[in-house]
PDB file of N, CA and C in Angstrom:
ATOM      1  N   UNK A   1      -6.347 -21.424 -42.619  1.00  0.00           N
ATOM      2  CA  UNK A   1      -7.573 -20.658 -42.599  1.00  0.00           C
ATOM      3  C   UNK A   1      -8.699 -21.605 -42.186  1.00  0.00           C
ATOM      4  N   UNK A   2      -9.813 -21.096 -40.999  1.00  0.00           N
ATOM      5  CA  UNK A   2     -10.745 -22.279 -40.871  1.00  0.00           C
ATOM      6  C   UNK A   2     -12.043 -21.249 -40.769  1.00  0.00           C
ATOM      7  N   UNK A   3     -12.823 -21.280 -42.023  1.00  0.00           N
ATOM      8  CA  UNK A   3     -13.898 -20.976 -42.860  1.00  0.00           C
ATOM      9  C   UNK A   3     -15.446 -20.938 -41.773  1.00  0.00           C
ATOM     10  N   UNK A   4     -16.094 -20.594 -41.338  1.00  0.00           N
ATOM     11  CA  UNK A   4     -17.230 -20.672 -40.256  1.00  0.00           C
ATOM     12  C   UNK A   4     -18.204 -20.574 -42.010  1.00  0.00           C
ATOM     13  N   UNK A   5     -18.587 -22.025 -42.472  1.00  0.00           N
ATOM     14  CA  UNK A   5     -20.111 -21.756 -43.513  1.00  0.00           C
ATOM     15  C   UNK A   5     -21.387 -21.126 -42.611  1.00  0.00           C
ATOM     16  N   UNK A   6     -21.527 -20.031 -43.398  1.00  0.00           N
ATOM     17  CA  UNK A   6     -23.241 -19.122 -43.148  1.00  0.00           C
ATOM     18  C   UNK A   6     -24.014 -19.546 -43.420  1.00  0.00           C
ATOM     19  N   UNK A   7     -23.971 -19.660 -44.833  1.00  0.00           N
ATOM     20  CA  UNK A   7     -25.345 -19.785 -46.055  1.00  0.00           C
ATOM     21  C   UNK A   7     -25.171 -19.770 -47.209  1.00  0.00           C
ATOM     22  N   UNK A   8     -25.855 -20.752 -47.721  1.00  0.00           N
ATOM     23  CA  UNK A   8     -25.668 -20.909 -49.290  1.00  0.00           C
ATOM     24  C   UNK A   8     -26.946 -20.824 -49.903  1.00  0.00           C
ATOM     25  N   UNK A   9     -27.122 -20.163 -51.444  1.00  0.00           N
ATOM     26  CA  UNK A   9     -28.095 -19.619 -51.573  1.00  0.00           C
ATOM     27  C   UNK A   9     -29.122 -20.434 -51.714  1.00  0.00           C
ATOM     28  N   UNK A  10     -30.341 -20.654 -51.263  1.00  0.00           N
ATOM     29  CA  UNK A  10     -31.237 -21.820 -51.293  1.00  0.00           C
ATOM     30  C   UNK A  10     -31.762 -21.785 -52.915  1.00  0.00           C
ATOM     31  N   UNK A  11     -32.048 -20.891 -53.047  1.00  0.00           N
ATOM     32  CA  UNK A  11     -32.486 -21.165 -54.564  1.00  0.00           C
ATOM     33  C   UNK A  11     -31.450 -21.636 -55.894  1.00  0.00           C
ATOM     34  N   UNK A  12     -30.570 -21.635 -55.303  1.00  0.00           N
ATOM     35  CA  UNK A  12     -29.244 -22.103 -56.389  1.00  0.00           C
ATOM     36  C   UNK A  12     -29.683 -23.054 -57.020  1.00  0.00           C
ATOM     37  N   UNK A  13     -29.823 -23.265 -58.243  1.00  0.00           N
ATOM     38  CA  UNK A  13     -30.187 -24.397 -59.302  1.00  0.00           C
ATOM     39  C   UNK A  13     -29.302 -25.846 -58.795  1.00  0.00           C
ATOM     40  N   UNK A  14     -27.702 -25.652 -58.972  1.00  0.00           N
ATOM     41  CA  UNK A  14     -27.156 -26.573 -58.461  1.00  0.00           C
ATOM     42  C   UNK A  14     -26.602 -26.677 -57.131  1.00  0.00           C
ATOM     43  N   UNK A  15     -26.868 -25.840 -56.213  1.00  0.00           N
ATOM     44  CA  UNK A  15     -26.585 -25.864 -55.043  1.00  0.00           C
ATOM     45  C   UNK A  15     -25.201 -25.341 -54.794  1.00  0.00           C
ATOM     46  N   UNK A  16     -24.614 -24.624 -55.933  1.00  0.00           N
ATOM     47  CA  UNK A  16     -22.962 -24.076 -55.511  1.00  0.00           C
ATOM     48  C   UNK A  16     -23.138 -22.842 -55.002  1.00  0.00           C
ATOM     49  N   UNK A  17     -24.215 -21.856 -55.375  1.00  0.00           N
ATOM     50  CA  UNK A  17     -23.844 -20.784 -54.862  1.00  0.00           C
ATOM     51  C   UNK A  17     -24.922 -19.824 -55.102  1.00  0.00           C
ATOM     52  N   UNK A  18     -24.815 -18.876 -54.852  1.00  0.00           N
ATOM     53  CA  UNK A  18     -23.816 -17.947 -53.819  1.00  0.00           C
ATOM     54  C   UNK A  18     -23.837 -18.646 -52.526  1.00  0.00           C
ATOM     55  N   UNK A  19     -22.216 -18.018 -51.851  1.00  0.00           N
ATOM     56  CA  UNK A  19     -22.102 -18.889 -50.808  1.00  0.00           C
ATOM     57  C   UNK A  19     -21.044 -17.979 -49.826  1.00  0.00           C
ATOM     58  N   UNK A  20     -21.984 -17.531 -48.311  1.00  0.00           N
ATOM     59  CA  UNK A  20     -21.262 -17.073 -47.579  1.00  0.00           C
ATOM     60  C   UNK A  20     -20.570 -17.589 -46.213  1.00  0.00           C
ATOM     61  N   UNK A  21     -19.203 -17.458 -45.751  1.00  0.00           N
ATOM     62  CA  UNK A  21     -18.297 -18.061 -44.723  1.00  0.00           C
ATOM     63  C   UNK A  21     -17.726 -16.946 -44.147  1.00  0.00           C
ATOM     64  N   UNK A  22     -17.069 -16.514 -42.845  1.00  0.00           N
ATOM     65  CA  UNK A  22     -16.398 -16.153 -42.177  1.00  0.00           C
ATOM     66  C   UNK A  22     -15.153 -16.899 -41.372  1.00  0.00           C
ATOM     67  N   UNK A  23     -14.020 -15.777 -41.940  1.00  0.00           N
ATOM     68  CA  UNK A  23     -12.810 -16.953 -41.542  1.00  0.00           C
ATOM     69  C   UNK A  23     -12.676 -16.350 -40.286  1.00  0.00           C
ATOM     70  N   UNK A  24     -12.613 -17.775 -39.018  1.00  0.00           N
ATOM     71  CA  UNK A  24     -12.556 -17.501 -38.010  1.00  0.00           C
ATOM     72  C   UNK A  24     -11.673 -17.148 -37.161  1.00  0.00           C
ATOM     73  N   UNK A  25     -10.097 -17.195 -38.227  1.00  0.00           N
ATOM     74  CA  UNK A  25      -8.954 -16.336 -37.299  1.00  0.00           C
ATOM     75  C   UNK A  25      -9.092 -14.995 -37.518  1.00  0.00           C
ATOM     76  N   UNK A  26      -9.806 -14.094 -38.505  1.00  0.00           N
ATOM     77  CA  UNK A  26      -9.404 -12.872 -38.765  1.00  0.00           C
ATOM     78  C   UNK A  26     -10.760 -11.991 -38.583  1.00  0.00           C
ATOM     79  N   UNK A  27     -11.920 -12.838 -39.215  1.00  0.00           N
ATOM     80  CA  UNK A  27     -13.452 -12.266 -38.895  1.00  0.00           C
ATOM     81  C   UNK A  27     -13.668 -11.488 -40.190  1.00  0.00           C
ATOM     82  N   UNK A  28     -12.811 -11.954 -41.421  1.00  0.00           N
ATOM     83  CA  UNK A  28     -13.016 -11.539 -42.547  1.00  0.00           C
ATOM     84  C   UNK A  28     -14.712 -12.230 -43.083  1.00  0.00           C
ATOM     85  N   UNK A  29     -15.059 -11.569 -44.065  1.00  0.00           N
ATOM     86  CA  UNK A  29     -16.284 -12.173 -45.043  1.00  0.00           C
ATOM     87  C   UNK A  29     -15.784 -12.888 -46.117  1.00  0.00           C
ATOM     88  N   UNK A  30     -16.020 -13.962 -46.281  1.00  0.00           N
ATOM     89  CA  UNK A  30     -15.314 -14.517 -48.256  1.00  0.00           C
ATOM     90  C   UNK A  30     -16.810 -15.175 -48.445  1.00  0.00           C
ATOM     91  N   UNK A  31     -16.672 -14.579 -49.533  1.00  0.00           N
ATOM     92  CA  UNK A  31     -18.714 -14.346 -50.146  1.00  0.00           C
ATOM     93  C   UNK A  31     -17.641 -14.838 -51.814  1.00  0.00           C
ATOM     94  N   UNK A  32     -18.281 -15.664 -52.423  1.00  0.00           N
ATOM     95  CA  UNK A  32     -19.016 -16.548 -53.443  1.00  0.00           C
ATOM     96  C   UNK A  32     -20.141 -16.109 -54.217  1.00  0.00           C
ATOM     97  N   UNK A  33     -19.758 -15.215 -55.059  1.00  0.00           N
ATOM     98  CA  UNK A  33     -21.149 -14.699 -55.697  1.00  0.00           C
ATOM     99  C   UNK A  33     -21.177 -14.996 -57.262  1.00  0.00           C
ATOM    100  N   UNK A  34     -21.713 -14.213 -58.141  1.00  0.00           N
ATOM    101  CA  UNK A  34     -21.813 -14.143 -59.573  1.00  0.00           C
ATOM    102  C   UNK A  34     -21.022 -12.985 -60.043  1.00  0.00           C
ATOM    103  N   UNK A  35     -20.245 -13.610 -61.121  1.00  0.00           N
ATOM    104  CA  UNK A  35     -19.729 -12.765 -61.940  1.00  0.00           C
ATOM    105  C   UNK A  35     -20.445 -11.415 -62.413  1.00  0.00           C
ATOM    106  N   UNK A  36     -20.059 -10.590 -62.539  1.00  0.00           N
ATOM    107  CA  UNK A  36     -20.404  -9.217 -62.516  1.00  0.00           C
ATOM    108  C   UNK A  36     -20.219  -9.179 -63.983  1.00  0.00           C
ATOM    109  N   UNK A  37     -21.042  -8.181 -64.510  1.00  0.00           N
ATOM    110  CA  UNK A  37     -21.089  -7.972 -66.389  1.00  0.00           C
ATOM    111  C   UNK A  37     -20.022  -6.882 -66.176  1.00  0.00           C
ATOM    112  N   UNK A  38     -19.748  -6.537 -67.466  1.00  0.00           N
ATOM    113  CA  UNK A  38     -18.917  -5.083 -67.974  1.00  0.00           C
ATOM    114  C   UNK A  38     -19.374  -3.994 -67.566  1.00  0.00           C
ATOM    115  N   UNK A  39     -20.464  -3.681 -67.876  1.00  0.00           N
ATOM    116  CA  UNK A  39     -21.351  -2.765 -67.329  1.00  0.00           C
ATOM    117  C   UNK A  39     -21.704  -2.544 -65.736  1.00  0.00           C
ATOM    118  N   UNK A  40     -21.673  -3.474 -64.641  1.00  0.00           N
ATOM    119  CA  UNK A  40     -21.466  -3.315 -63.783  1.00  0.00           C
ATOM    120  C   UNK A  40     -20.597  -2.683 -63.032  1.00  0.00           C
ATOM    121  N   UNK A  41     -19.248  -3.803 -63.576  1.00  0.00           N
ATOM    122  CA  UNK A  41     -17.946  -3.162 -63.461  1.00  0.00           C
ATOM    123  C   UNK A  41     -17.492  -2.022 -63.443  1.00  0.00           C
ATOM    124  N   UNK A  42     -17.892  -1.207 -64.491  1.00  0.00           N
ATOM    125  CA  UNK A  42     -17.618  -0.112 -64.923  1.00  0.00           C
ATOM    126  C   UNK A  42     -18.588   1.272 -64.105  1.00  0.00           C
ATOM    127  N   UNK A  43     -19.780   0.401 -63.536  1.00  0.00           N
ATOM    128  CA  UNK A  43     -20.404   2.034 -62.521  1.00  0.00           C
ATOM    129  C   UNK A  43     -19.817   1.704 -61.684  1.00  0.00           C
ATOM    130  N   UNK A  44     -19.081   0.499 -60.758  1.00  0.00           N
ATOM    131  CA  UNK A  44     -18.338   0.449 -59.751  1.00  0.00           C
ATOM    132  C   UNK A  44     -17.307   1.463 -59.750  1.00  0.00           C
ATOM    133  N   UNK A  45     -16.505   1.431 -60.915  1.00  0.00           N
ATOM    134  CA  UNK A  45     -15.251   1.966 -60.959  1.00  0.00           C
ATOM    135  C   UNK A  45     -15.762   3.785 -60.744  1.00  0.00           C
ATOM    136  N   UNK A  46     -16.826   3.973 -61.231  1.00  0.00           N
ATOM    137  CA  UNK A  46     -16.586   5.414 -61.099  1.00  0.00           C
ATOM    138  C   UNK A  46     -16.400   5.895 -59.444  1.00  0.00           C
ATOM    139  N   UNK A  47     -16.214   5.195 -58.884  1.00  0.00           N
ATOM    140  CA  UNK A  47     -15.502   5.547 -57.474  1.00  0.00           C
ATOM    141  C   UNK A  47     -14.342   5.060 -57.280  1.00  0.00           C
ATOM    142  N   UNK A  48     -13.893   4.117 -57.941  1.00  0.00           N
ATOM    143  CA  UNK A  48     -11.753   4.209 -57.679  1.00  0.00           C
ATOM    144  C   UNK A  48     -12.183   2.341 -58.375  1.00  0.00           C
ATOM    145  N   UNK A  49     -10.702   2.649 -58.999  1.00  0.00           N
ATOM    146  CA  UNK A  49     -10.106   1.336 -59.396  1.00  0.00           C
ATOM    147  C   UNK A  49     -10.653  -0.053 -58.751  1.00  0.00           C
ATOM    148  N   UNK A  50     -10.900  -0.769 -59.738  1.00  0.00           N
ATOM    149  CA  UNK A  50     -10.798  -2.616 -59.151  1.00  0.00           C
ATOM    150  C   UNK A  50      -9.522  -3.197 -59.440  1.00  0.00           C
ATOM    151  N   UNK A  51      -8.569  -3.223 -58.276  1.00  0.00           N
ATOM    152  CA  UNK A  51      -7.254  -3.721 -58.469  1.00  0.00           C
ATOM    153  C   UNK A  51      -7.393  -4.620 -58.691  1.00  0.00           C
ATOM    154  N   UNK A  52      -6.051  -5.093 -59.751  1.00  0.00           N
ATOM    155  CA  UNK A  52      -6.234  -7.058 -60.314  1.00  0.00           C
ATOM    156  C   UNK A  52      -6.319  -7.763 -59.306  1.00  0.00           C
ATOM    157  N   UNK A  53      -5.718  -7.626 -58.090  1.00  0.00           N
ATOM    158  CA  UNK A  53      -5.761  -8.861 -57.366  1.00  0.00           C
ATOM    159  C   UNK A  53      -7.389  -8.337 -56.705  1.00  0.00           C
ATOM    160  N   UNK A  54      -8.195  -7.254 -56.606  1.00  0.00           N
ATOM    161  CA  UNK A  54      -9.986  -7.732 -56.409  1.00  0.00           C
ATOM    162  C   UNK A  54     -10.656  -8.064 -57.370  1.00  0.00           C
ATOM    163  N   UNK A  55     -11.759  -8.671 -56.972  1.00  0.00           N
ATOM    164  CA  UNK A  55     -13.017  -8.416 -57.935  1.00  0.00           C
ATOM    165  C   UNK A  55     -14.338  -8.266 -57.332  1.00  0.00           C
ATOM    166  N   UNK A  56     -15.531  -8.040 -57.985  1.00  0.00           N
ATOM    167  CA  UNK A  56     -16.673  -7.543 -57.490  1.00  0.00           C
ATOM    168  C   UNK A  56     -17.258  -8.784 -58.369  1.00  0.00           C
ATOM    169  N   UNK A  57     -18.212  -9.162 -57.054  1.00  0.00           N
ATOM    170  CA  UNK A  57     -19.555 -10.264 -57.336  1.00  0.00           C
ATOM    171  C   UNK A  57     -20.680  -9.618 -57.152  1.00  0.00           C
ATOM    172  N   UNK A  58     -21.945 -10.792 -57.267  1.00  0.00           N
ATOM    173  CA  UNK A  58     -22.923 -10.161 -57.006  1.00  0.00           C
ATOM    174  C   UNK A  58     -23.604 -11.275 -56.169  1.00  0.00           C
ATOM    175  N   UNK A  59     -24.522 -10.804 -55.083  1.00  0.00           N
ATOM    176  CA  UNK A  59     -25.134 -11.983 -54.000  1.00  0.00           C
ATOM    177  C   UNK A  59     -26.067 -11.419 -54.382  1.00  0.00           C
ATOM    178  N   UNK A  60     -27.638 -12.468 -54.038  1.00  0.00           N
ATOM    179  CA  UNK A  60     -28.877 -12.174 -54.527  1.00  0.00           C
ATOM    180  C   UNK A  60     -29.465 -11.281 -53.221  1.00  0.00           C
ATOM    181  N   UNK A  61     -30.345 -10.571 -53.080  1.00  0.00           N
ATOM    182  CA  UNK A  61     -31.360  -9.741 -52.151  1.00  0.00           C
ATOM    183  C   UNK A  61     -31.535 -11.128 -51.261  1.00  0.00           C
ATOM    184  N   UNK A  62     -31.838 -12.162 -51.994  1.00  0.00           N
ATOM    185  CA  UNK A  62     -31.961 -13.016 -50.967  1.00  0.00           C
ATOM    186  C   UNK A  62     -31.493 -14.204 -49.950  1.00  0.00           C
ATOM    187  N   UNK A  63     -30.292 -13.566 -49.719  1.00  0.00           N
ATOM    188  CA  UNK A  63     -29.326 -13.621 -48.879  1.00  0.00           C
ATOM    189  C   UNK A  63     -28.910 -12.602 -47.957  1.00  0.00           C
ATOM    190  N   UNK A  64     -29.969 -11.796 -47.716  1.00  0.00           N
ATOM    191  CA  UNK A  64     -28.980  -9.796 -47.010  1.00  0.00           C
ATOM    192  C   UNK A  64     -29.456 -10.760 -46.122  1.00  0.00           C
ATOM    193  N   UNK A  65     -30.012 -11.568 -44.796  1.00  0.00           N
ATOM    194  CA  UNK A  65     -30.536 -12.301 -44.116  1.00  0.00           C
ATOM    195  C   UNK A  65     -29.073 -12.753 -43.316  1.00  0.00           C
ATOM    196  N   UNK A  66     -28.293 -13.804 -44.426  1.00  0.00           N
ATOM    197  CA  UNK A  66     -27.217 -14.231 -44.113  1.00  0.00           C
ATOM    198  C   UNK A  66     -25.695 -13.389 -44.088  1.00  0.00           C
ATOM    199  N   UNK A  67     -26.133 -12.599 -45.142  1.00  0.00           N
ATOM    200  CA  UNK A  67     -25.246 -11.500 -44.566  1.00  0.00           C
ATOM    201  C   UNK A  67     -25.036 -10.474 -43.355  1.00  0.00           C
ATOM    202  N   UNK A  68     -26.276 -10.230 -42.690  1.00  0.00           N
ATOM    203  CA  UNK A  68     -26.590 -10.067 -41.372  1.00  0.00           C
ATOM    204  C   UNK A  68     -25.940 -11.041 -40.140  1.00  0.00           C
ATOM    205  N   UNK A  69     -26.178 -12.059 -40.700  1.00  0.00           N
ATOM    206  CA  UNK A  69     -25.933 -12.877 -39.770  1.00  0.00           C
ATOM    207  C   UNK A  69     -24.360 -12.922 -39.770  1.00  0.00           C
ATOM    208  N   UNK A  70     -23.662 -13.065 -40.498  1.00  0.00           N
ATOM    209  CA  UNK A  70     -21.921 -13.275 -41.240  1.00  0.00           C
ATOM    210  C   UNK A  70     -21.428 -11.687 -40.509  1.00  0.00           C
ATOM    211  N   UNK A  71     -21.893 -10.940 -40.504  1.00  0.00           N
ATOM    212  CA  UNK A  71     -21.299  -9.919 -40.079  1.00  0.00           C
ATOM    213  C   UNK A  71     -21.595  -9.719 -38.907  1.00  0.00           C
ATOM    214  N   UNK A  72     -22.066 -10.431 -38.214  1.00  0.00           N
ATOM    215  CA  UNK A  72     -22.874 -10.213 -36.450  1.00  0.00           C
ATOM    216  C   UNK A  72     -21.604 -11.409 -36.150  1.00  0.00           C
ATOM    217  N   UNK A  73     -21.271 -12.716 -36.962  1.00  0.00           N
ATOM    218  CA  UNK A  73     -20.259 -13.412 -36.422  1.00  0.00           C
ATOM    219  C   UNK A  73     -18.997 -12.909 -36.413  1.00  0.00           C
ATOM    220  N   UNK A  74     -19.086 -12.201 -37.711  1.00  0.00           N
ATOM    221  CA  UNK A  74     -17.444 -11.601 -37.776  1.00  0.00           C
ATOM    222  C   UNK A  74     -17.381 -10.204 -36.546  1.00  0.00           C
ATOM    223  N   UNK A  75     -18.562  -9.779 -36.645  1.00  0.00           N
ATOM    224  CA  UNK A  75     -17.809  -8.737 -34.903  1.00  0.00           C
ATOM    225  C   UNK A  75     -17.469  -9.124 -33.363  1.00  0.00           C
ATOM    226  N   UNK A  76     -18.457 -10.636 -33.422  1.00  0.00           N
ATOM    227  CA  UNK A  76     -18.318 -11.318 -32.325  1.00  0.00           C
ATOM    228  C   UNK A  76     -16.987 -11.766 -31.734  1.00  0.00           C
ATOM    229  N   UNK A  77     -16.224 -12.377 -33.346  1.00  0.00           N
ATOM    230  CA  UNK A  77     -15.017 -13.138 -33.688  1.00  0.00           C
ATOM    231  C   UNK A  77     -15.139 -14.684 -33.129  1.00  0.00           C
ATOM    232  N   UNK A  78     -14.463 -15.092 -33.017  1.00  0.00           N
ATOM    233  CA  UNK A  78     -14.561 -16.343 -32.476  1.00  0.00           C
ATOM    234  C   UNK A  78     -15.215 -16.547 -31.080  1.00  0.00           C
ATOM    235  N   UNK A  79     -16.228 -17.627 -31.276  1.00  0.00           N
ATOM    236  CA  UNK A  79     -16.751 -17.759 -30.456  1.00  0.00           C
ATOM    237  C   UNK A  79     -16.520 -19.697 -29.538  1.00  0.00           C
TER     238      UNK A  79
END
């Protein structure tokens, strides 16, 4: 797998994260976010199951920027 780094969240206290990449054989998203509460979880689900092998994060508003950008690379595909 070879990872294309987007953006990592500038305001991150320690600089780990949130943190978005596009893998450049497939043009998938793998986003790095925050653990999601119970309560989150649970209005997700009222539209269908979180299978064990997913889970749901959370990226800050201030990152939709880089997510723009991550998804303009992943339609491009490799460039």
């Amino acid at each position: 797998m070879s990872l294309r780094f987007i953006a990592k969240d500038p305001n991150s206290p320690d600089g780990d994260s949130p943190t978005i990449w596009v893998d450049e054989k497939t043009s998938d998203l793998v986003i790095q976010g925050w653990k999601v509460d119970a309560a989150t979880e649970d209005e997700c689900r009222t539209v269908g199951n979180i299978p064990d092998h997913e889970t749901v994060v959370r990226v800050p508003a201030r990152l939709a920027q880089a997510m723009r950008e991550a998804c303009d690379v992943a339609e491009r595909g490799k460039d």
